[in-house]
Protein backbone atom coordinates (compact mmCIF):
# COMPACT_ATOMS: atom_id res chain seq x y z
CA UNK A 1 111.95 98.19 113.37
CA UNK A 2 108.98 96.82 111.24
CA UNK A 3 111.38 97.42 108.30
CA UNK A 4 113.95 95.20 109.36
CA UNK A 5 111.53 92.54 110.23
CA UNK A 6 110.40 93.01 106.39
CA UNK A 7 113.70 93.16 105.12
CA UNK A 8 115.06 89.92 107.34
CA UNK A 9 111.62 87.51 106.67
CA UNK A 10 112.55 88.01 103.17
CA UNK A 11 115.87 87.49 103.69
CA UNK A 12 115.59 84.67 105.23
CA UNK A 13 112.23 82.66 104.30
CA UNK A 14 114.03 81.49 101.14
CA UNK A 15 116.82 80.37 103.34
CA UNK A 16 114.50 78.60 105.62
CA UNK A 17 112.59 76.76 102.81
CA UNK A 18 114.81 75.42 101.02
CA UNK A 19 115.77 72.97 104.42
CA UNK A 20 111.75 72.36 104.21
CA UNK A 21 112.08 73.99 107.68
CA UNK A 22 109.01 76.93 108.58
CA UNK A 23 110.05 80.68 109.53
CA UNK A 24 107.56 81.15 112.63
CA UNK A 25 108.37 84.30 113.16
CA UNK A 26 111.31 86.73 113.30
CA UNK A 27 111.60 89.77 116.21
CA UNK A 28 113.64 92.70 116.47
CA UNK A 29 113.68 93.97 119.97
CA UNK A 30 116.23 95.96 122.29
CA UNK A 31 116.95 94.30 125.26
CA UNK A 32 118.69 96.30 127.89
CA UNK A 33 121.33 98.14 126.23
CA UNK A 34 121.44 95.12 123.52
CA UNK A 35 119.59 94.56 120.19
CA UNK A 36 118.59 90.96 119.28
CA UNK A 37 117.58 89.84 116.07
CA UNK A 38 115.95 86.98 116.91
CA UNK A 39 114.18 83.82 114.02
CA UNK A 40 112.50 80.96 115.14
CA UNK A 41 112.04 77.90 112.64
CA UNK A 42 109.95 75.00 112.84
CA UNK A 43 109.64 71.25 111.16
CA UNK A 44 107.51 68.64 111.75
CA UNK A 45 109.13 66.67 114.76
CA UNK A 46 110.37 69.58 116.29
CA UNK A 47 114.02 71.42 114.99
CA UNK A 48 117.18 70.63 116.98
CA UNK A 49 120.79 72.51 117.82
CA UNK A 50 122.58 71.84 114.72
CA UNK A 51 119.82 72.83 112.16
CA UNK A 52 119.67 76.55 114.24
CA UNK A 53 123.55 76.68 113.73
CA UNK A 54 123.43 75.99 109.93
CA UNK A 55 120.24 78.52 109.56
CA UNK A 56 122.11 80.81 111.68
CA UNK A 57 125.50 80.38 109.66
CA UNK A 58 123.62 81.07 106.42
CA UNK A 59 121.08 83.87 107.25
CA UNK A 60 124.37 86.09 109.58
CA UNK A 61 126.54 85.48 105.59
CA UNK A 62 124.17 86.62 103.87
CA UNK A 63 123.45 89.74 106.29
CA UNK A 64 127.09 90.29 106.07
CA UNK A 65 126.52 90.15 102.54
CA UNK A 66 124.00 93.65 101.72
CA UNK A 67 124.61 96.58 101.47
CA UNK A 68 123.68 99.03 102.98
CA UNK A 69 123.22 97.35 106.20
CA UNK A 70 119.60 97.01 107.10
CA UNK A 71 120.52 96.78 110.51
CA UNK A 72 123.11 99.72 111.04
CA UNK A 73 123.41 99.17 114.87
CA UNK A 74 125.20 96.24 116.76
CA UNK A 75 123.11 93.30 117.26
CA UNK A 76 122.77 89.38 118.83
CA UNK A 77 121.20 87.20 116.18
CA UNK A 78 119.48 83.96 117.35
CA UNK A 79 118.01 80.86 115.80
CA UNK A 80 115.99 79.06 117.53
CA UNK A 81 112.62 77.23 118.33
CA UNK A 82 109.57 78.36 119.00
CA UNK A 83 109.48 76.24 121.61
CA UNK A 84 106.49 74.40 123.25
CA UNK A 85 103.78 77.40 123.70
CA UNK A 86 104.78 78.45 120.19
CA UNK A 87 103.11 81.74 118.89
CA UNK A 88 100.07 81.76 116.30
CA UNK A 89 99.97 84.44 113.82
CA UNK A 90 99.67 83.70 110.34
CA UNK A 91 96.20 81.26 109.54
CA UNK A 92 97.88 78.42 108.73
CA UNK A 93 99.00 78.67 112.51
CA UNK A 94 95.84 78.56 114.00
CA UNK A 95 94.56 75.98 111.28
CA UNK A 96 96.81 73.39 112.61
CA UNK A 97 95.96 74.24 116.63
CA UNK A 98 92.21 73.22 115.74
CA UNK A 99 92.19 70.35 118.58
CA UNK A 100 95.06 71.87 120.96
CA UNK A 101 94.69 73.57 124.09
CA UNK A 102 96.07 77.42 123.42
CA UNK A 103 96.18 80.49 125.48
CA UNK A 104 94.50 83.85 123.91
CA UNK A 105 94.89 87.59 124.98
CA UNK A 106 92.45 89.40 123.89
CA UNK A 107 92.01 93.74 122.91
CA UNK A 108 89.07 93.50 125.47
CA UNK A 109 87.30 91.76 127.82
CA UNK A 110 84.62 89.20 126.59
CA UNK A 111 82.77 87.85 129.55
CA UNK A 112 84.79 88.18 132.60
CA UNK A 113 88.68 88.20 131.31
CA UNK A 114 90.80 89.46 128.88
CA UNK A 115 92.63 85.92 128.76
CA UNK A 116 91.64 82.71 128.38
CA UNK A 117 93.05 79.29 127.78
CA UNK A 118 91.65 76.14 126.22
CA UNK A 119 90.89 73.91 124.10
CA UNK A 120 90.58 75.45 119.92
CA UNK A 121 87.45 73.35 118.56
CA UNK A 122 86.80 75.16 115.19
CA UNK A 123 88.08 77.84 113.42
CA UNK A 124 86.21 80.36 110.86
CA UNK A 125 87.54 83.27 108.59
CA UNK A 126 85.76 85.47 111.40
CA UNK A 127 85.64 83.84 114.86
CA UNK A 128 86.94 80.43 117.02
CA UNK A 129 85.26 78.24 119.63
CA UNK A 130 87.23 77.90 122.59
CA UNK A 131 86.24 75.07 125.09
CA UNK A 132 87.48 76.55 128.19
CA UNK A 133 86.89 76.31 132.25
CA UNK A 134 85.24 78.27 133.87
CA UNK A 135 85.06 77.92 137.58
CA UNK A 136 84.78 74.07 137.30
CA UNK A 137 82.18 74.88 134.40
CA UNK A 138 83.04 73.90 130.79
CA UNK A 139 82.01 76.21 128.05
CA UNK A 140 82.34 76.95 124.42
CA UNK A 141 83.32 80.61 124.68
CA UNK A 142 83.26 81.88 120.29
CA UNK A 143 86.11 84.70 120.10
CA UNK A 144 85.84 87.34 117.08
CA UNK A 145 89.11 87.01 115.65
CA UNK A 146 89.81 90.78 115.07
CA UNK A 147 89.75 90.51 119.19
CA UNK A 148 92.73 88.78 119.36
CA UNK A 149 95.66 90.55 120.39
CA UNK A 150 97.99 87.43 120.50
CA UNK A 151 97.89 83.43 120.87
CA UNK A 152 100.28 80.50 121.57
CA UNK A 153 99.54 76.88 122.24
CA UNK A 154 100.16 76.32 125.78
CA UNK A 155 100.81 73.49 128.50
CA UNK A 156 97.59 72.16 130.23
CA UNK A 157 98.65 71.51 133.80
């Protein structure tokens, strides 16, 4: 699966660019009895309807396009934002959060959870300070980034 991943971010980043949009991230998961193929793009000011069609439209031609197949079996593909609690994964992801309240899972437990949401205050190569709340209490919690197992900006309620 981590193939076609490879083989459809190349694919399609060119695509992507040259609409100045962002690939966030591309997934290839089975669903039931159903494979989806699934890309989510980005712009500043947020991607709408019509500019996942046209990505969509391109990227499923030029699939149709190779040979061999990279993807032998049948498959959904969907375009689509990342939406509002938007995954960070590559650097420059987590460069822009600096200032925006995120959610973080984490390998193990520092402190008392394994999950913890907050505000990202600064960022190094090796760790980030989290302002978080804890019971009422707020704290700078620092997180070793190789603890990270995923993060997303999230909705403060």
């Amino acid at each position: 699966m981590s193939t076609v991943v490879e083989t459809v971010t190349a694919l399609a980043q060119p695509i992507v660019a040259q609409h100045q949009f962002e690939l966030v991230d591309v997934e290839f998961v089975k669903e039931g009895k159903s494979w989806y193929l699934r890309l989510y793009i980005d712009k500043p000011g947020g991607i709408n309807i019509e500019e996942c069609a046209m990505v969509s439209d391109e990227v499923s031609e030029k699939m149709d396009s190779l040979d061999p197949d990279p993807i032998p079996q049948a498959y959904f593909l969907e375009v689509s934002s990342p939406g509002a609690e938007r995954p960070l994964k590559k650097p420059e992801d987590f460069e822009r959060a600096v200032g925006d309240y995120i959610h973080v899972s984490l390998y193990q437990k520092i402190g008392q959870s394994k999950v913890y949401e907050g505000t990202l205050l600064t960022l190094t190569d090796d760790s980030m300070d989290l302002k978080v709340n804890l019971k009422g209490r707020i704290k700078t919690l620092t997180i070793p980034r190789e603890a990270i197992a995923q993060a997303r900006l999230a909705i403060k309620f």
